[in-house]
C-alpha atoms as a PDB file:
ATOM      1  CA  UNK A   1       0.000   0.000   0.000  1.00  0.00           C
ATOM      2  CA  UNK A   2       1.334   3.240  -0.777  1.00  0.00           C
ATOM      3  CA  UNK A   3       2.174   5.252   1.831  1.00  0.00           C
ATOM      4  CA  UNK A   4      -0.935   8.620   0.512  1.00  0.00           C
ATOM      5  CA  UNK A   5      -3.627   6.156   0.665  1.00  0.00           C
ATOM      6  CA  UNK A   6      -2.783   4.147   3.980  1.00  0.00           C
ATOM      7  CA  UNK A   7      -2.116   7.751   5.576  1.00  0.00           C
ATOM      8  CA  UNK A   8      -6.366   8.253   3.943  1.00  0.00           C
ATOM      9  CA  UNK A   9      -7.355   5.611   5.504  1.00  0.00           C
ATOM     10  CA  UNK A  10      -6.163   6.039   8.591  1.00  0.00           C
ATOM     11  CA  UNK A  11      -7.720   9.580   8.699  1.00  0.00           C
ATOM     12  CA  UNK A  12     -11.201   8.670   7.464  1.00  0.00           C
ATOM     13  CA  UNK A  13     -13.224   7.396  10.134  1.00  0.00           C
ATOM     14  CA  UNK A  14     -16.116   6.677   7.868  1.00  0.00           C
ATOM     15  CA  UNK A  15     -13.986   3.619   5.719  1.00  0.00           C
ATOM     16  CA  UNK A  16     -14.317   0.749   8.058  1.00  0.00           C
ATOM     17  CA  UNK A  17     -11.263  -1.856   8.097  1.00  0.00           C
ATOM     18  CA  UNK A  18     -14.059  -4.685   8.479  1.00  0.00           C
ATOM     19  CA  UNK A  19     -17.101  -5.663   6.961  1.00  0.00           C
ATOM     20  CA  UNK A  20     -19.678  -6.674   8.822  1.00  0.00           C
ATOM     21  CA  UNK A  21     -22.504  -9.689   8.546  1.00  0.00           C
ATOM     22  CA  UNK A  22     -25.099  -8.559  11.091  1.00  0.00           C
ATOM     23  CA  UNK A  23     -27.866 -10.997  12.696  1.00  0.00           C
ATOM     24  CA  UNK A  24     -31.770 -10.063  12.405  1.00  0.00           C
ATOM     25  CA  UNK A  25     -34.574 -10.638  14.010  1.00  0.00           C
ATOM     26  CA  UNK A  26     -35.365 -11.049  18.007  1.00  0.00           C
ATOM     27  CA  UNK A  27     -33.692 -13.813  17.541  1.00  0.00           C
ATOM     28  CA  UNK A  28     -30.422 -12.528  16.363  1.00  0.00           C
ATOM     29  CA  UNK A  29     -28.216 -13.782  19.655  1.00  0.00           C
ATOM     30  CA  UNK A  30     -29.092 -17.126  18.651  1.00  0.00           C
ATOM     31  CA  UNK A  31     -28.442 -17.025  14.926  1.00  0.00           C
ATOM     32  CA  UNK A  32     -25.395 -15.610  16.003  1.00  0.00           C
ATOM     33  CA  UNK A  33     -24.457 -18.979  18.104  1.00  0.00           C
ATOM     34  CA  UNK A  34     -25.201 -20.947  15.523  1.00  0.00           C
ATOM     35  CA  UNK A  35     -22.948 -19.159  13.421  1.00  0.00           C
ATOM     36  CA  UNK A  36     -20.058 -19.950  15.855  1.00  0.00           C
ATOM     37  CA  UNK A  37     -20.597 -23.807  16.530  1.00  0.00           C
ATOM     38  CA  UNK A  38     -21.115 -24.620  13.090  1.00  0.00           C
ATOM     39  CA  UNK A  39     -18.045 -22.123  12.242  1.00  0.00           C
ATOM     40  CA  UNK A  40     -20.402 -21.401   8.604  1.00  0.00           C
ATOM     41  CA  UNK A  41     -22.152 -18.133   7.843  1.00  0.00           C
ATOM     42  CA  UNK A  42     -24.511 -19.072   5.614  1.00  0.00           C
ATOM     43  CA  UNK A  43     -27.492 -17.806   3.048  1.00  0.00           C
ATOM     44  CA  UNK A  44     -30.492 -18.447   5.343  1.00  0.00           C
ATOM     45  CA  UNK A  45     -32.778 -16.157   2.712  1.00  0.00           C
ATOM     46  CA  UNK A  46     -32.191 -18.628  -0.347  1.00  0.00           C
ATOM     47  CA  UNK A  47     -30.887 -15.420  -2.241  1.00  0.00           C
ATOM     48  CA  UNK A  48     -27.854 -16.935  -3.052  1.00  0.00           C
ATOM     49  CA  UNK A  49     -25.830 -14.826  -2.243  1.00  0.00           C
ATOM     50  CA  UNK A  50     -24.564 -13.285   1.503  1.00  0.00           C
ATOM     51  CA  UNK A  51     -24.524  -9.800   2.761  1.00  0.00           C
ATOM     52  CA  UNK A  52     -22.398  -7.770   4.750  1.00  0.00           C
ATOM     53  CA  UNK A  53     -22.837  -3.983   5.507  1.00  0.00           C
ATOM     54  CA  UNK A  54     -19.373  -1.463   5.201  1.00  0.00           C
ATOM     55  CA  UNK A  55     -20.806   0.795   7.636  1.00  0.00           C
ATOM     56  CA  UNK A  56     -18.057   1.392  10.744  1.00  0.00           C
ATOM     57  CA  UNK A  57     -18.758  -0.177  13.988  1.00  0.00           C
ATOM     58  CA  UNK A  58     -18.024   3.067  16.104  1.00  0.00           C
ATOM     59  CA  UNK A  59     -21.084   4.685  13.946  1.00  0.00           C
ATOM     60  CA  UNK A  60     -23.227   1.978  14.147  1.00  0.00           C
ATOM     61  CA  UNK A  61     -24.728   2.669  17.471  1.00  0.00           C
ATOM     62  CA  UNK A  62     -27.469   4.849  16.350  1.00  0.00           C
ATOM     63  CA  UNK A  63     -28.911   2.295  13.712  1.00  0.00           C
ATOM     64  CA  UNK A  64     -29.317  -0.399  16.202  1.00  0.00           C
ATOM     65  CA  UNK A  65     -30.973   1.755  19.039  1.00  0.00           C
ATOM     66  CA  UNK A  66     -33.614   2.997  16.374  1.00  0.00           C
ATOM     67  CA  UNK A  67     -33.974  -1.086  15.322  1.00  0.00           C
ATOM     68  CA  UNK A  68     -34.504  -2.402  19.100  1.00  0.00           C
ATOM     69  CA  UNK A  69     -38.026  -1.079  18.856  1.00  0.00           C
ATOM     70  CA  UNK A  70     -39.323  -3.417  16.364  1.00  0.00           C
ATOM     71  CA  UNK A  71     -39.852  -6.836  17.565  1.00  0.00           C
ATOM     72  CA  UNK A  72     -38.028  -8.487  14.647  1.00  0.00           C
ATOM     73  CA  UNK A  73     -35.657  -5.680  13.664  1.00  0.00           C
ATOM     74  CA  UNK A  74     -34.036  -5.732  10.116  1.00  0.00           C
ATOM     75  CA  UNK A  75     -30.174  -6.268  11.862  1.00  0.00           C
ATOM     76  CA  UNK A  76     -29.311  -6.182  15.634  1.00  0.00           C
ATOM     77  CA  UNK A  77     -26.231  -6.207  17.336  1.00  0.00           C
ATOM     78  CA  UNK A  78     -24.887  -9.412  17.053  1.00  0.00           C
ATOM     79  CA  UNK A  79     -22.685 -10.666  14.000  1.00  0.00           C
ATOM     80  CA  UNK A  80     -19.474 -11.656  12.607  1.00  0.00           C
ATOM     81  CA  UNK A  81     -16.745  -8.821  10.980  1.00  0.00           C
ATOM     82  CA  UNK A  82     -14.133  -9.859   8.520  1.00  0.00           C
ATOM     83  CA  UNK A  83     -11.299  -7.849   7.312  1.00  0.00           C
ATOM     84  CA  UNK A  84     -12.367  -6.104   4.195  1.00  0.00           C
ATOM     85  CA  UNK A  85      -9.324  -7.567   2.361  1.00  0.00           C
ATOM     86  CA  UNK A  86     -10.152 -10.985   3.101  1.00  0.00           C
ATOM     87  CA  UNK A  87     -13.719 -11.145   1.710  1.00  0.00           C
ATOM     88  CA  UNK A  88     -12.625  -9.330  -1.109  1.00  0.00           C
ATOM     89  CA  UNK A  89      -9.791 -12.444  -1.554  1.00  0.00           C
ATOM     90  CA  UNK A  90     -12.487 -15.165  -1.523  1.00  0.00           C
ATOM     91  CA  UNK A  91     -15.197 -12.972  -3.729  1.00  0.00           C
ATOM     92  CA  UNK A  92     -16.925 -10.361  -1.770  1.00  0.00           C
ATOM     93  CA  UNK A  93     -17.559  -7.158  -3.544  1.00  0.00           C
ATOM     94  CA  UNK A  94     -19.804  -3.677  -3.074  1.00  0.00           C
ATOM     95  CA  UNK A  95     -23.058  -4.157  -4.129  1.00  0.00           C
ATOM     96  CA  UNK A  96     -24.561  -1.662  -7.746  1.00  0.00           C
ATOM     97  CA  UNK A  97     -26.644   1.120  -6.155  1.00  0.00           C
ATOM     98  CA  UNK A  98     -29.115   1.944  -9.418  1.00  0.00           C
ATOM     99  CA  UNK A  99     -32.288   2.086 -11.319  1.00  0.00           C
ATOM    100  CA  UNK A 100     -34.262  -0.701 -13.473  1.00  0.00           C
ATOM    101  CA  UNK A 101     -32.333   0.881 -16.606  1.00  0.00           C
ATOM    102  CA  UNK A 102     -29.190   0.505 -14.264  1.00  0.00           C
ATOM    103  CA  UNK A 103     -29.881  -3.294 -13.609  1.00  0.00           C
ATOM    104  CA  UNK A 104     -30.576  -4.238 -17.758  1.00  0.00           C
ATOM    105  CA  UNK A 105     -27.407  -2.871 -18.408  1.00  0.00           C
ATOM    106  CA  UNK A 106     -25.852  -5.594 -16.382  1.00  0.00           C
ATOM    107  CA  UNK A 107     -24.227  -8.457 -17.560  1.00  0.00           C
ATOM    108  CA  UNK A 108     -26.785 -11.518 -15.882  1.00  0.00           C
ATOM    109  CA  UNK A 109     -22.978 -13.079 -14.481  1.00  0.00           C
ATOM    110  CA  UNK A 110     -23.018  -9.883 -11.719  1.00  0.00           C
ATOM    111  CA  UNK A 111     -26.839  -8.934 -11.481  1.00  0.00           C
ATOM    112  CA  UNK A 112     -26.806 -10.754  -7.946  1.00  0.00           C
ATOM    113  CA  UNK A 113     -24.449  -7.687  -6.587  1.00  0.00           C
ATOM    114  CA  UNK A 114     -27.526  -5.151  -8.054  1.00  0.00           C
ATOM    115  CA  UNK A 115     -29.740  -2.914  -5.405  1.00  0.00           C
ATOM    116  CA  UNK A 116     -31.951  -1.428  -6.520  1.00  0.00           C
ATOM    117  CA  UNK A 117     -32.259   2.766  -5.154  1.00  0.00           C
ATOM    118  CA  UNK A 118     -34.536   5.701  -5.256  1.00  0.00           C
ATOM    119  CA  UNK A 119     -33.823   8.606  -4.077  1.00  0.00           C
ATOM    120  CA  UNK A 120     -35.866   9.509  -0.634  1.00  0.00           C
ATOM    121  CA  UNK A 121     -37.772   5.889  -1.553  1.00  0.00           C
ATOM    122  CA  UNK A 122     -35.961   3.299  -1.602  1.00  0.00           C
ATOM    123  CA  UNK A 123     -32.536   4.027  -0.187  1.00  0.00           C
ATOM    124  CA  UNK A 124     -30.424   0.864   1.456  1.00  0.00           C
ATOM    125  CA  UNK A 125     -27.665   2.876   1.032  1.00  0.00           C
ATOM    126  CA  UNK A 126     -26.303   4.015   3.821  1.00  0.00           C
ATOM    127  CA  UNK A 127     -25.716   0.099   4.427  1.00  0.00           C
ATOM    128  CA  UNK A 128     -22.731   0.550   2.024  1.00  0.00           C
ATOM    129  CA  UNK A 129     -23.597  -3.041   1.195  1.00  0.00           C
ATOM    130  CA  UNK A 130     -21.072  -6.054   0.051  1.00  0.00           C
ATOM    131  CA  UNK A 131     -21.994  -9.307  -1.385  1.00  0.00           C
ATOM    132  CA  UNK A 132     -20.487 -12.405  -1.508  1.00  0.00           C
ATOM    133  CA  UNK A 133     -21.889 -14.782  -4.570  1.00  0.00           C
ATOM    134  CA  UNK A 134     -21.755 -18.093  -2.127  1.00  0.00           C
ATOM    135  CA  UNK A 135     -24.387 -19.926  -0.119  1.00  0.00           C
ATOM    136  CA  UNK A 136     -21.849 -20.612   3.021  1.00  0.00           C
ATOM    137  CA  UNK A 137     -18.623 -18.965   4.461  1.00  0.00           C
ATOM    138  CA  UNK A 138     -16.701 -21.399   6.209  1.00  0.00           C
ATOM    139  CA  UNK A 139     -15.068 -19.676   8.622  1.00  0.00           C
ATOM    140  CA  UNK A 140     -12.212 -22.189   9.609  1.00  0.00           C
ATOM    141  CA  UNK A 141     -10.707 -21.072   5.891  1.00  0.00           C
ATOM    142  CA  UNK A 142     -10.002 -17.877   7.612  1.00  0.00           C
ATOM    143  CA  UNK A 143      -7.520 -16.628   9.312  1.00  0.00           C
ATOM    144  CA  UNK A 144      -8.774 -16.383  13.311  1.00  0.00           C
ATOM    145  CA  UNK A 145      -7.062 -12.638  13.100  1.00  0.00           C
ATOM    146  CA  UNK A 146      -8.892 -11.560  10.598  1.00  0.00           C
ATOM    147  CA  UNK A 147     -12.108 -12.368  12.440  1.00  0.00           C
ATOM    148  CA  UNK A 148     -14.020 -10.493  14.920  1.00  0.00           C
ATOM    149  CA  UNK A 149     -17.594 -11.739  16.950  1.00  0.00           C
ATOM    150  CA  UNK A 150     -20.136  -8.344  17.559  1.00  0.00           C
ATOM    151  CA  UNK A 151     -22.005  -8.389  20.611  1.00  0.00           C
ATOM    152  CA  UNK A 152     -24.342  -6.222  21.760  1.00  0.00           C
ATOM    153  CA  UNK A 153     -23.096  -6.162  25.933  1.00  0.00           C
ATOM    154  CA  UNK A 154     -20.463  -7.674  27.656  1.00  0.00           C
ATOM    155  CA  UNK A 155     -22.961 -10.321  29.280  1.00  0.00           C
ATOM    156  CA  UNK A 156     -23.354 -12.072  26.025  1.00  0.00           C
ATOM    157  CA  UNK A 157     -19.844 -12.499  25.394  1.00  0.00           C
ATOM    158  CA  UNK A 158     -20.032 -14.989  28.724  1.00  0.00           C
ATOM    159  CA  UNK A 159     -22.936 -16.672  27.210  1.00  0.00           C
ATOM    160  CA  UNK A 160     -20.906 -17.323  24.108  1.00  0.00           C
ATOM    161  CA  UNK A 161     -17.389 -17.957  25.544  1.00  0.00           C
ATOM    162  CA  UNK A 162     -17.699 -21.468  24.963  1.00  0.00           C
ATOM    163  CA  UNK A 163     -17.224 -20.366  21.173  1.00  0.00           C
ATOM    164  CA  UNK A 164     -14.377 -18.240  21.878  1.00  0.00           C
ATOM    165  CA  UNK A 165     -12.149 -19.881  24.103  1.00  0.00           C
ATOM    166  CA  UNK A 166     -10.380 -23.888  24.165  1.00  0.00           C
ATOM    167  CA  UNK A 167      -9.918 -25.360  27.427  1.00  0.00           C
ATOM    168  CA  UNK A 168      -5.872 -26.435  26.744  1.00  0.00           C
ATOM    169  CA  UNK A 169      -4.697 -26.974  30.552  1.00  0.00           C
ATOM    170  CA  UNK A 170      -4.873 -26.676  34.646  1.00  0.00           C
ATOM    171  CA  UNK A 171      -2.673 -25.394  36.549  1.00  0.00           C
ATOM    172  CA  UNK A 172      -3.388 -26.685  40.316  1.00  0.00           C
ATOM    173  CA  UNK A 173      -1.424 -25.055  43.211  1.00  0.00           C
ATOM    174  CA  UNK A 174      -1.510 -26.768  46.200  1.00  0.00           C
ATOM    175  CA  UNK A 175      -1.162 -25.255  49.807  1.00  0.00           C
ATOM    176  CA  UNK A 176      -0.843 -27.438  52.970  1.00  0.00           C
ATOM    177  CA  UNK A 177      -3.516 -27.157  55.921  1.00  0.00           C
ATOM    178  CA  UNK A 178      -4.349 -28.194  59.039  1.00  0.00           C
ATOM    179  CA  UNK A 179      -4.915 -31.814  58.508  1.00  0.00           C
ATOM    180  CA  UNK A 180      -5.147 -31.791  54.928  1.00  0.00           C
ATOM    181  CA  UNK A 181      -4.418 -30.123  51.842  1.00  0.00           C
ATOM    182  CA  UNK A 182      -6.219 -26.901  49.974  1.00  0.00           C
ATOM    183  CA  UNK A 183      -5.721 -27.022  46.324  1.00  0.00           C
ATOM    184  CA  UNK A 184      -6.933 -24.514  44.172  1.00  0.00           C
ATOM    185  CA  UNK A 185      -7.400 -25.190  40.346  1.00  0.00           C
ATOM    186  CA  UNK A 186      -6.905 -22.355  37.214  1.00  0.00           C
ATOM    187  CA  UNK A 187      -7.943 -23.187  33.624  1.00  0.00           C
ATOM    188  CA  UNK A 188      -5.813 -21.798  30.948  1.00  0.00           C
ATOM    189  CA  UNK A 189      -7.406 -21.354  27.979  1.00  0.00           C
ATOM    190  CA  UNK A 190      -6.850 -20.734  24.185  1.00  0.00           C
ATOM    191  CA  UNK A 191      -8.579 -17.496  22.536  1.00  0.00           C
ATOM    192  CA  UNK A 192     -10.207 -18.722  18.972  1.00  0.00           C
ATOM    193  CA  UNK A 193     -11.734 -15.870  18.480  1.00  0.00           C
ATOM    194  CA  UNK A 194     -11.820 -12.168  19.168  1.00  0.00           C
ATOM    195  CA  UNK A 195     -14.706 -10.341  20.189  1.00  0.00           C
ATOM    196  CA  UNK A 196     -16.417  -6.549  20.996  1.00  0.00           C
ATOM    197  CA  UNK A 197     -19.166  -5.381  22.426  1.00  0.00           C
ATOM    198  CA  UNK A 198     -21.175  -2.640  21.666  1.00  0.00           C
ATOM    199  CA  UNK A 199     -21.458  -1.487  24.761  1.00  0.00           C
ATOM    200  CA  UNK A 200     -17.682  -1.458  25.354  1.00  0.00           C
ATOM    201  CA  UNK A 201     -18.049   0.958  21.995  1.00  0.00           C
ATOM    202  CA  UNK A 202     -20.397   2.806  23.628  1.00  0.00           C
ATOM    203  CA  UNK A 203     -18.487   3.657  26.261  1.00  0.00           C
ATOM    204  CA  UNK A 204     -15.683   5.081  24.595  1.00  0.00           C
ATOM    205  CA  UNK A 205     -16.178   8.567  23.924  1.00  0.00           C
ATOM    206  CA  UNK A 206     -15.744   9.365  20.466  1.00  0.00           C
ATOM    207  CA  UNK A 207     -14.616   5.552  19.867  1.00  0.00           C
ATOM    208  CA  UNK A 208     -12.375   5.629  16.935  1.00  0.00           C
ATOM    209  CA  UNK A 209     -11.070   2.741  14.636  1.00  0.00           C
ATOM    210  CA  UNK A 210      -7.856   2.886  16.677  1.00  0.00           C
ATOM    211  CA  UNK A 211      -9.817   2.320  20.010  1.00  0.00           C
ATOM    212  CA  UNK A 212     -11.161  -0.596  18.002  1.00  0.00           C
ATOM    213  CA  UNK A 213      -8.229  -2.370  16.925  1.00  0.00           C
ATOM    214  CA  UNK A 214      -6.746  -1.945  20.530  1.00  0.00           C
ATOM    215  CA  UNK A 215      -9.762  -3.585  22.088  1.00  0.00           C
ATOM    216  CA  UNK A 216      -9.040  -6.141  19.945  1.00  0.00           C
ATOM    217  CA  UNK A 217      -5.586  -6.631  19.606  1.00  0.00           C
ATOM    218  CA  UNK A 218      -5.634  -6.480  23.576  1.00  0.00           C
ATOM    219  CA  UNK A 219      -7.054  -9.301  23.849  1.00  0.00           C
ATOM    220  CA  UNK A 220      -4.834 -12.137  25.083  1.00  0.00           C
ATOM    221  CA  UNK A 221      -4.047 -15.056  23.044  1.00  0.00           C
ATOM    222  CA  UNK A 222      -4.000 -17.381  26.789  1.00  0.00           C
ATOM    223  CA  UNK A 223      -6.282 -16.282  29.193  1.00  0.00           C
ATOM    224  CA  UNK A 224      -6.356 -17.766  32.947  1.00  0.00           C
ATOM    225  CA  UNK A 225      -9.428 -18.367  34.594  1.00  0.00           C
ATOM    226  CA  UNK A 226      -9.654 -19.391  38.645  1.00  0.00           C
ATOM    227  CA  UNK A 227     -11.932 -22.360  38.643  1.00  0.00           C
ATOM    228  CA  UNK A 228     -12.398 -23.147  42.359  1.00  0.00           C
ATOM    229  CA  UNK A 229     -10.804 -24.517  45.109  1.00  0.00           C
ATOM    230  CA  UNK A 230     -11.004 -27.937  47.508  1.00  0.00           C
ATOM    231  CA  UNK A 231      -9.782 -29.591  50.978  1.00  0.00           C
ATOM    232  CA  UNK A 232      -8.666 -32.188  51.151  1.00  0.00           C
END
């Protein structure tokens, strides 16, 4: 990359460094589970194609407080990001804003990246919309650092940790007692996959895309977690 346009993109907040597959409906956390244990992001619509919105994370805030008044809101805040690069590398490209006459111009082998867009109408967008031309994504394919999970507060990334972490060893420390033995037990464990919270986002004034990456890239590769003690 030249050395102008990284210096661009590091001053534009609006260009996003990932693209982002968001969840929908009430429903969404769960989606987004299934997601993780099969590892696949896949075309649940039968379109044929999957979608991903451009739109950076730090800006994203507003859209999903205005969506958790519907019941089944069209995205909530629960998904997978990928580095733009990446999807790009495997097929993912920006959708065609345009008109009917816009879409017969097209040759039929990219029509599925068409939206269609009228002015104060029909406008999607401010989704700055990608497609991918692929029923599945399997996500094993991809490199783990090029990943990120979306959560909407820090309570569901314990409900998900399962996903995120591998159990790979104890580490038991044993202290002598009166009689016996207390021995206390610590699980170290693996990181598979990075993840944010929106409401880590939300508490970071003015969050930036560098606030992002450190929030992620601060996240350890071994974590250490004290599992309980016994007597014995």
């Amino acid at each position: 990359m030249n050395e102008t346009l990284q210096n661009i993109l590091q001053s534009r907040e609006d260009i996003s460094d990932y693209v982002f597959h968001f969840c929908k409906k009430h429903n969404a956390k769960e989606t987004l589970e299934k997601i993780l244990s099969e590892n696949k992001i896949r075309d649940i619509s039968d379109k044929g194609y999957i979608c991903f919105s451009e739109s950076p994370i730090t800006m994203l805030s507003p859209m999903f407080e205005i969506f958790t008044k519907y019941h089944d809101p069209l995205y909530a805040p629960f998904g997978i990001g990928i580095k733009k690069d990446i999807l790009f590398s495997i097929g993912g490209r920006h959708v065609i804003y345009g008109d009917d006459n816009d879409f017969a111009l097209l040759d039929k082998s990219i029509q599925w990246r068409f939206v269609k867009y009228t002015p104060q109408s029909y406008d999607f967008s401010w989704l700055r919309e990608w497609r991918i031309n692929v029923k599945e994504i399997d996500l094993s394919k991809i490199n783990n650092n090029s990943i990120v999970v979306i959560v909407d507060t820090n309570r569901d990334i314990i409900d998900i940790e399962d996903y995120l972490l591998d159990f790979v060893d104890m580490e038991i420390d044993a202290e002598p007692d009166d009689g016996g033995c207390t021995t206390s037990y610590t699980g170290v464990f693996e990181r598979k996959l990075k993840v944010i919270s929106m409401e880590d986002i939300k508490k970071t004034n003015n969050c930036s895309k560098e606030d992002i990456s450190q929030m992620i890239e601060e996240q350890q590769d071994y974590e250490r977690y004290y599992l309980g003690s016994k007597w014995e």
